[in-house]
N, C-alpha and C. Protein backbone atom coordinates (compact mmCIF):
# COMPACT_ATOMS: atom_id res chain seq x y z
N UNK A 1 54.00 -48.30 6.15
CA UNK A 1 54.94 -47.20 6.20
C UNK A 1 54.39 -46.03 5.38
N UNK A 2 54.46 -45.04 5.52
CA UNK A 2 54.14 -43.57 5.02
C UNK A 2 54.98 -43.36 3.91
N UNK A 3 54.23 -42.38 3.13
CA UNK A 3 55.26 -42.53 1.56
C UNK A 3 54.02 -40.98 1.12
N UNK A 4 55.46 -40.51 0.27
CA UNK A 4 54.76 -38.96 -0.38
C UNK A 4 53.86 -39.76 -1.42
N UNK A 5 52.51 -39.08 -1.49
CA UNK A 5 51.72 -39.97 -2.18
C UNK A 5 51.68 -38.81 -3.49
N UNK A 6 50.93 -37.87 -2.74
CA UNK A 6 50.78 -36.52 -3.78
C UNK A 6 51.27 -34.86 -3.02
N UNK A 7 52.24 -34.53 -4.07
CA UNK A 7 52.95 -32.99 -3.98
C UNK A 7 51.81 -31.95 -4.51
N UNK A 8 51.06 -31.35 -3.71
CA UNK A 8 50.12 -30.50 -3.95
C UNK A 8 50.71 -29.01 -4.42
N UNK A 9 50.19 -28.39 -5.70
CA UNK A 9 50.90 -26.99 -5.71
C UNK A 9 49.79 -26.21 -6.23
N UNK A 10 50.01 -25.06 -5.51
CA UNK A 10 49.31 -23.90 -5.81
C UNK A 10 49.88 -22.85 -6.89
N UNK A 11 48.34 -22.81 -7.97
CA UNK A 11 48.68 -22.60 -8.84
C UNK A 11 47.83 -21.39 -9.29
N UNK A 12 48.24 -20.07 -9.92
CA UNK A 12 47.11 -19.09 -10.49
C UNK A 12 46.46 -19.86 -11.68
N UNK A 13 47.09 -20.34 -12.51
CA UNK A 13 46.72 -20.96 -13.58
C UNK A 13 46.82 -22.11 -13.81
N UNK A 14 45.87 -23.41 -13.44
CA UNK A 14 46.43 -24.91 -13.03
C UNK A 14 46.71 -25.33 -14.31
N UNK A 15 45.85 -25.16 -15.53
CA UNK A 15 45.99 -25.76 -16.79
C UNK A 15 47.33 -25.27 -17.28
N UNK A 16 47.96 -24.17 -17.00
CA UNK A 16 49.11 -23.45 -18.18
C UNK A 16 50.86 -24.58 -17.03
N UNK A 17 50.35 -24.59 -15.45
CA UNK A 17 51.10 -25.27 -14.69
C UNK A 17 50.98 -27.02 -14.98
N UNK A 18 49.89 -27.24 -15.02
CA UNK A 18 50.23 -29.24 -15.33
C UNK A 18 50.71 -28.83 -16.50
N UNK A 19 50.72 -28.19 -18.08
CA UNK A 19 51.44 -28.63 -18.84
C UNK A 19 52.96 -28.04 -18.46
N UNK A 20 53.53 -27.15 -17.92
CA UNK A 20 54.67 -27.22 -17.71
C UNK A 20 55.23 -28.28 -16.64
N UNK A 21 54.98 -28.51 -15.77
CA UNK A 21 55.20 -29.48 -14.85
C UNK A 21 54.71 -30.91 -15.74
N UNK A 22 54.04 -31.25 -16.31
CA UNK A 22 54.16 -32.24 -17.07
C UNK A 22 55.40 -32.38 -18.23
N UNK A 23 55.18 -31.26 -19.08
CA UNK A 23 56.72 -31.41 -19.72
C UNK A 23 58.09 -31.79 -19.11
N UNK A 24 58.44 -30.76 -17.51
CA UNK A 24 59.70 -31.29 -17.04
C UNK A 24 59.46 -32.17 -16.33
N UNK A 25 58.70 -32.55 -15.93
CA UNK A 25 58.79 -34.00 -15.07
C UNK A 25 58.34 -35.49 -15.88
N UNK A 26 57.80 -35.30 -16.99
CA UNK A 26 57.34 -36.30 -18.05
C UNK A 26 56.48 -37.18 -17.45
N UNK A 27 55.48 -36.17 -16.88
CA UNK A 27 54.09 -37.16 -16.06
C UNK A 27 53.31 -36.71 -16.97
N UNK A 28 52.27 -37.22 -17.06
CA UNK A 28 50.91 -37.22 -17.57
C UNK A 28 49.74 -37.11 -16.82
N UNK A 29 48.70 -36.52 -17.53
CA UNK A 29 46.98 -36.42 -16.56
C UNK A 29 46.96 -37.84 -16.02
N UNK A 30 46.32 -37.71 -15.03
CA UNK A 30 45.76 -39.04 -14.51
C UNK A 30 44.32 -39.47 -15.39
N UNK A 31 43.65 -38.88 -16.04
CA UNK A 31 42.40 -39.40 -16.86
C UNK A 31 42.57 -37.99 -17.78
N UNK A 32 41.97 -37.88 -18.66
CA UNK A 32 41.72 -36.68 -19.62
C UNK A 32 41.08 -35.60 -19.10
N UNK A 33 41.89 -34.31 -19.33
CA UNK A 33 41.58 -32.99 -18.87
C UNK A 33 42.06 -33.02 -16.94
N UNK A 34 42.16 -34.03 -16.42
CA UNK A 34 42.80 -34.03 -15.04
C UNK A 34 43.95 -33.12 -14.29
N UNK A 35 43.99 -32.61 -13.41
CA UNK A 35 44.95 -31.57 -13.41
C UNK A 35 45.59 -32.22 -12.25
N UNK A 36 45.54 -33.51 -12.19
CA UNK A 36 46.29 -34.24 -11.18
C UNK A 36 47.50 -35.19 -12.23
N UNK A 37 48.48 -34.66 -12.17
CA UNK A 37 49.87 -35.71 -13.28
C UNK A 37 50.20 -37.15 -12.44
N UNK A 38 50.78 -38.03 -13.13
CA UNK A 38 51.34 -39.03 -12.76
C UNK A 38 52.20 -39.21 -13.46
N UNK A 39 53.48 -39.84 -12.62
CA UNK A 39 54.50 -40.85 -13.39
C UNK A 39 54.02 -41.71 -14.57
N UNK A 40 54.45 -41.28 -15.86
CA UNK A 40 54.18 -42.64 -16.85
C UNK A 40 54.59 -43.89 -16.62
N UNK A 41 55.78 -43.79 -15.41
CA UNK A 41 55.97 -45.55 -15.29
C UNK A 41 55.98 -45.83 -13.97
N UNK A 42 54.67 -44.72 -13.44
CA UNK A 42 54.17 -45.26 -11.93
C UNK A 42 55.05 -45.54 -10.92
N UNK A 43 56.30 -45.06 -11.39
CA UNK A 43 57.07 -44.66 -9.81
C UNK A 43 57.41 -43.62 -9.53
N UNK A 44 56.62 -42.74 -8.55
CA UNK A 44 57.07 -41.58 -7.84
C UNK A 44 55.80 -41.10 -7.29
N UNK A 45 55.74 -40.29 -6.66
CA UNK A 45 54.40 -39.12 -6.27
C UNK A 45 53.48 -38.51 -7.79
N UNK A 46 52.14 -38.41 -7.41
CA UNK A 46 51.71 -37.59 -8.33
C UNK A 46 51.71 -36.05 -7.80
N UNK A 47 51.33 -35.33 -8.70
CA UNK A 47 51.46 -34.08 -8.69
C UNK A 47 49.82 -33.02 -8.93
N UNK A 48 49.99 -32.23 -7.88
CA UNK A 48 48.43 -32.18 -8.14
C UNK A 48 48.50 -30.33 -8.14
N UNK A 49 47.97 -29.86 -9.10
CA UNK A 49 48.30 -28.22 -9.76
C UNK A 49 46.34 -28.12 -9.42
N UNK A 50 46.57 -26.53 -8.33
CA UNK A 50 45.48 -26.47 -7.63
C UNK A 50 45.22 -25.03 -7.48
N UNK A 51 44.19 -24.13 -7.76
CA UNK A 51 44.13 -23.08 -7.97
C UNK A 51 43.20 -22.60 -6.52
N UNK A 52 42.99 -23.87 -5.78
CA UNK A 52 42.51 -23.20 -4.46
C UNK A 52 43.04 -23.73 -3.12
N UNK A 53 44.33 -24.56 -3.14
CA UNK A 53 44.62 -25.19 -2.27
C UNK A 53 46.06 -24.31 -1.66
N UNK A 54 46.49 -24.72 -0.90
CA UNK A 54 48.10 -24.54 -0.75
C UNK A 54 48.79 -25.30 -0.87
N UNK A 55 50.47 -24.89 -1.17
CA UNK A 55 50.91 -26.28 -1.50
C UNK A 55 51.06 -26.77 -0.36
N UNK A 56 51.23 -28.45 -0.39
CA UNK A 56 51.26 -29.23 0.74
C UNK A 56 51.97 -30.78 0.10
N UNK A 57 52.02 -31.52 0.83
CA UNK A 57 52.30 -32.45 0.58
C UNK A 57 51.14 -33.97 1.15
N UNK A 58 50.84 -34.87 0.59
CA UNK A 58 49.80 -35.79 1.31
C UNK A 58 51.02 -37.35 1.50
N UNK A 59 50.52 -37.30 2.70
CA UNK A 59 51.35 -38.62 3.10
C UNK A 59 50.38 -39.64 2.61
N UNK A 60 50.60 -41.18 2.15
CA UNK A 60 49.76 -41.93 1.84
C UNK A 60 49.87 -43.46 2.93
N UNK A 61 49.02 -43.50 3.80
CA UNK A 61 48.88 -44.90 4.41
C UNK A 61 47.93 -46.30 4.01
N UNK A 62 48.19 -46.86 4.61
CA UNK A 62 46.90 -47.90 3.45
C UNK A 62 45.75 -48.26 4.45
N UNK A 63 45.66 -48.02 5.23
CA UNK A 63 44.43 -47.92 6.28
C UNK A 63 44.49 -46.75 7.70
N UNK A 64 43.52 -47.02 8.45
CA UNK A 64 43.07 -46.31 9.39
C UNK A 64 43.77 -46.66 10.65
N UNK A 65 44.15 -47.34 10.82
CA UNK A 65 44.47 -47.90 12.05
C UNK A 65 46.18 -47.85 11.87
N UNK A 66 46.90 -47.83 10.60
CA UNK A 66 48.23 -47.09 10.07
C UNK A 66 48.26 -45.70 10.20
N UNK A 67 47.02 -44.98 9.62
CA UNK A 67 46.81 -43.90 10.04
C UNK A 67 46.87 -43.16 11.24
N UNK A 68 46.24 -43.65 12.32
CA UNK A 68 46.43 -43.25 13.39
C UNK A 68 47.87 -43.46 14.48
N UNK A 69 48.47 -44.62 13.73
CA UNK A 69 49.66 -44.85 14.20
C UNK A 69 50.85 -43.93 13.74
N UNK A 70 50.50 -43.44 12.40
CA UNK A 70 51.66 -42.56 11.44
C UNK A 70 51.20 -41.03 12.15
N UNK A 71 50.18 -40.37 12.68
CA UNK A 71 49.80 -39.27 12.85
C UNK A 71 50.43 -38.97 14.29
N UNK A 72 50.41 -40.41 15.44
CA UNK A 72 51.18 -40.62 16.43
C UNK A 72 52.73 -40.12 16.41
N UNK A 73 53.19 -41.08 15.57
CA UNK A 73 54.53 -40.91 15.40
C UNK A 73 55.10 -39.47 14.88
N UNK A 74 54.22 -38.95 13.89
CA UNK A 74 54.78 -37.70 13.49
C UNK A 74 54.59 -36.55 14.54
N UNK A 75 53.58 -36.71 15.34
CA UNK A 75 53.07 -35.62 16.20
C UNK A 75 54.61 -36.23 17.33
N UNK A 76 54.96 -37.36 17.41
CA UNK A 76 55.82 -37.40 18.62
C UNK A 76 57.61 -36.70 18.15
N UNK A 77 57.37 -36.74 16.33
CA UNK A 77 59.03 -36.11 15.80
C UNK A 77 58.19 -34.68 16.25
N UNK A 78 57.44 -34.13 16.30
CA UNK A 78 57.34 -32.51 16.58
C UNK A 78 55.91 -32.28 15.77
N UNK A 79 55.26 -32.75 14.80
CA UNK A 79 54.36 -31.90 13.88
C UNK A 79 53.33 -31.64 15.06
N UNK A 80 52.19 -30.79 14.58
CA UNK A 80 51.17 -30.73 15.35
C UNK A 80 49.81 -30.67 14.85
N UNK A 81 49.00 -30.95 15.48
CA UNK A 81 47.36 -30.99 14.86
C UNK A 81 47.39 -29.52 14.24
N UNK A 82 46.68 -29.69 13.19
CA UNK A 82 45.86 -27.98 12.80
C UNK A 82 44.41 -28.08 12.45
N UNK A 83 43.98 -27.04 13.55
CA UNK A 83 42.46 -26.87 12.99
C UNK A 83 41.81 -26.75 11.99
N UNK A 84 41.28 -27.75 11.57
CA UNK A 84 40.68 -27.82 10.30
C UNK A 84 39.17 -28.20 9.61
N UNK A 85 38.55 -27.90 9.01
CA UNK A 85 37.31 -28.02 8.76
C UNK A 85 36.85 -29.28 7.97
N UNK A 86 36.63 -30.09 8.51
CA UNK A 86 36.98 -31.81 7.70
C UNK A 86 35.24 -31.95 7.38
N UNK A 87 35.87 -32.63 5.79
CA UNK A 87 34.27 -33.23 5.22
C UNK A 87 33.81 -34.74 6.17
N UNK A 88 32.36 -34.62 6.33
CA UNK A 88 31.89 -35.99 7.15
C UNK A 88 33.05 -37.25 6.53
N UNK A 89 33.11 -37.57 4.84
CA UNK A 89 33.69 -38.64 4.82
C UNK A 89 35.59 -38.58 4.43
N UNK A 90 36.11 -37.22 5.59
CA UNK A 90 37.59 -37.05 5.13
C UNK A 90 37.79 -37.92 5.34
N UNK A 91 38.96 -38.79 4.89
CA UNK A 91 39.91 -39.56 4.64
C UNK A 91 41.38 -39.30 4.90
N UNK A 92 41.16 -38.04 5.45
CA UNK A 92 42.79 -37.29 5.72
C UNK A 92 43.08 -36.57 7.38
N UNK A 93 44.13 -36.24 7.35
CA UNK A 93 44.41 -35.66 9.15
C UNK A 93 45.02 -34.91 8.76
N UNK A 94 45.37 -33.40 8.68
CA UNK A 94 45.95 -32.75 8.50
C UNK A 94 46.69 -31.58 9.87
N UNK A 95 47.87 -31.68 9.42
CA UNK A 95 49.40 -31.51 10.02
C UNK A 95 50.19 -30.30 9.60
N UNK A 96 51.06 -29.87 10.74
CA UNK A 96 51.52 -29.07 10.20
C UNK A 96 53.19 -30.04 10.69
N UNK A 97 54.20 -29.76 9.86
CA UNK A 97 55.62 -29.85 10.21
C UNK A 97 56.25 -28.60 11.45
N UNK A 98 57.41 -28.80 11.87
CA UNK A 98 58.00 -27.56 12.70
C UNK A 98 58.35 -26.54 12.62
N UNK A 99 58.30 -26.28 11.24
CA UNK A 99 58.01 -24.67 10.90
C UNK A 99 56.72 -24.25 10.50
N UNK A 100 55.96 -25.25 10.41
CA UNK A 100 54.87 -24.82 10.18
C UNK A 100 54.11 -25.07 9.12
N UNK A 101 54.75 -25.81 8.34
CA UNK A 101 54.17 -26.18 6.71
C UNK A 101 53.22 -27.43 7.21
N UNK A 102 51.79 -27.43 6.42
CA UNK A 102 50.85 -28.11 6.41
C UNK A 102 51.09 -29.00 5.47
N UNK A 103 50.56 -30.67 6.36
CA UNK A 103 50.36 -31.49 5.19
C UNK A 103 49.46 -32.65 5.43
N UNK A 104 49.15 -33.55 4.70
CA UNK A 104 47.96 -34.39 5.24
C UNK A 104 48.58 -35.98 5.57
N UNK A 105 48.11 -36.59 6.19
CA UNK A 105 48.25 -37.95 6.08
C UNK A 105 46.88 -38.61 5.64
N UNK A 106 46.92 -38.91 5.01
CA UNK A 106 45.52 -39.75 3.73
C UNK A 106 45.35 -41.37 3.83
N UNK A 107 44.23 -41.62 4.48
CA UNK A 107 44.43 -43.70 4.56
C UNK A 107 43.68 -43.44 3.19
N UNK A 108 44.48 -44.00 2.25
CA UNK A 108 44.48 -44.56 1.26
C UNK A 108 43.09 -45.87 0.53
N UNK A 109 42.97 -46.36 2.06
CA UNK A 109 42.08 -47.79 1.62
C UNK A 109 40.54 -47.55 1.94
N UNK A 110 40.15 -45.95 2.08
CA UNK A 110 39.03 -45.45 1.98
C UNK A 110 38.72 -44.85 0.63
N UNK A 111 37.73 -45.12 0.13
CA UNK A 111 37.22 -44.72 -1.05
C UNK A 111 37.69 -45.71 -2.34
């Protein structure tokens, strides 16, 4: 099943944003100096403060073959493919919702 893995946000200033978004949400770096937060008690989405991305949201599946089944299903509620410039080893499919907001679905059990 598909699950918000990571809430991507665009940020002018990622360092001055994870510490505020870390204060109100009471996540922490994922390793030191990381500008990706996590839940301290590992339940919820992480949070990822990004000074070149847009915000988005990443769906998380646990393989490829979920993957292609979750990208199915969402393209059949309405989303649609968006052209995109993918690294040889992406790991992601990226989507837009029905207004138009981009987001990824990510198999998880790569890398």
């Amino acid at each position: 099943m598909v699950r918000i893995d990571t809430v991507v946000i665009n940020a002018t200033d990622a360092r001055r944003a994870a510490e505020f978004w870390g204060g109100a949400l009471g996540y922490t770096p994922r390793s030191e100096g990381s500008l990706t937060l996590v839940p301290v008690d590992g339940d919820g989405p992480a949070l990822n403060l990004d000074e070149t991305d847009q915000m988005h949201l990443d769906l998380r599946v646990s393989d490829a073959a979920e993957q292609r089944a979750e990208v199915e299903r969402l393209i059949g509620l309405g989303a649609q493919r968006v052209h995109w410039e993918y690294p040889a080893d992406a790991n992601f499919v990226v989507l837009a919702d029905t207004e138009g907001n981009v987001f990824c679905v990510v198999n998880a059990g790569v890398g």
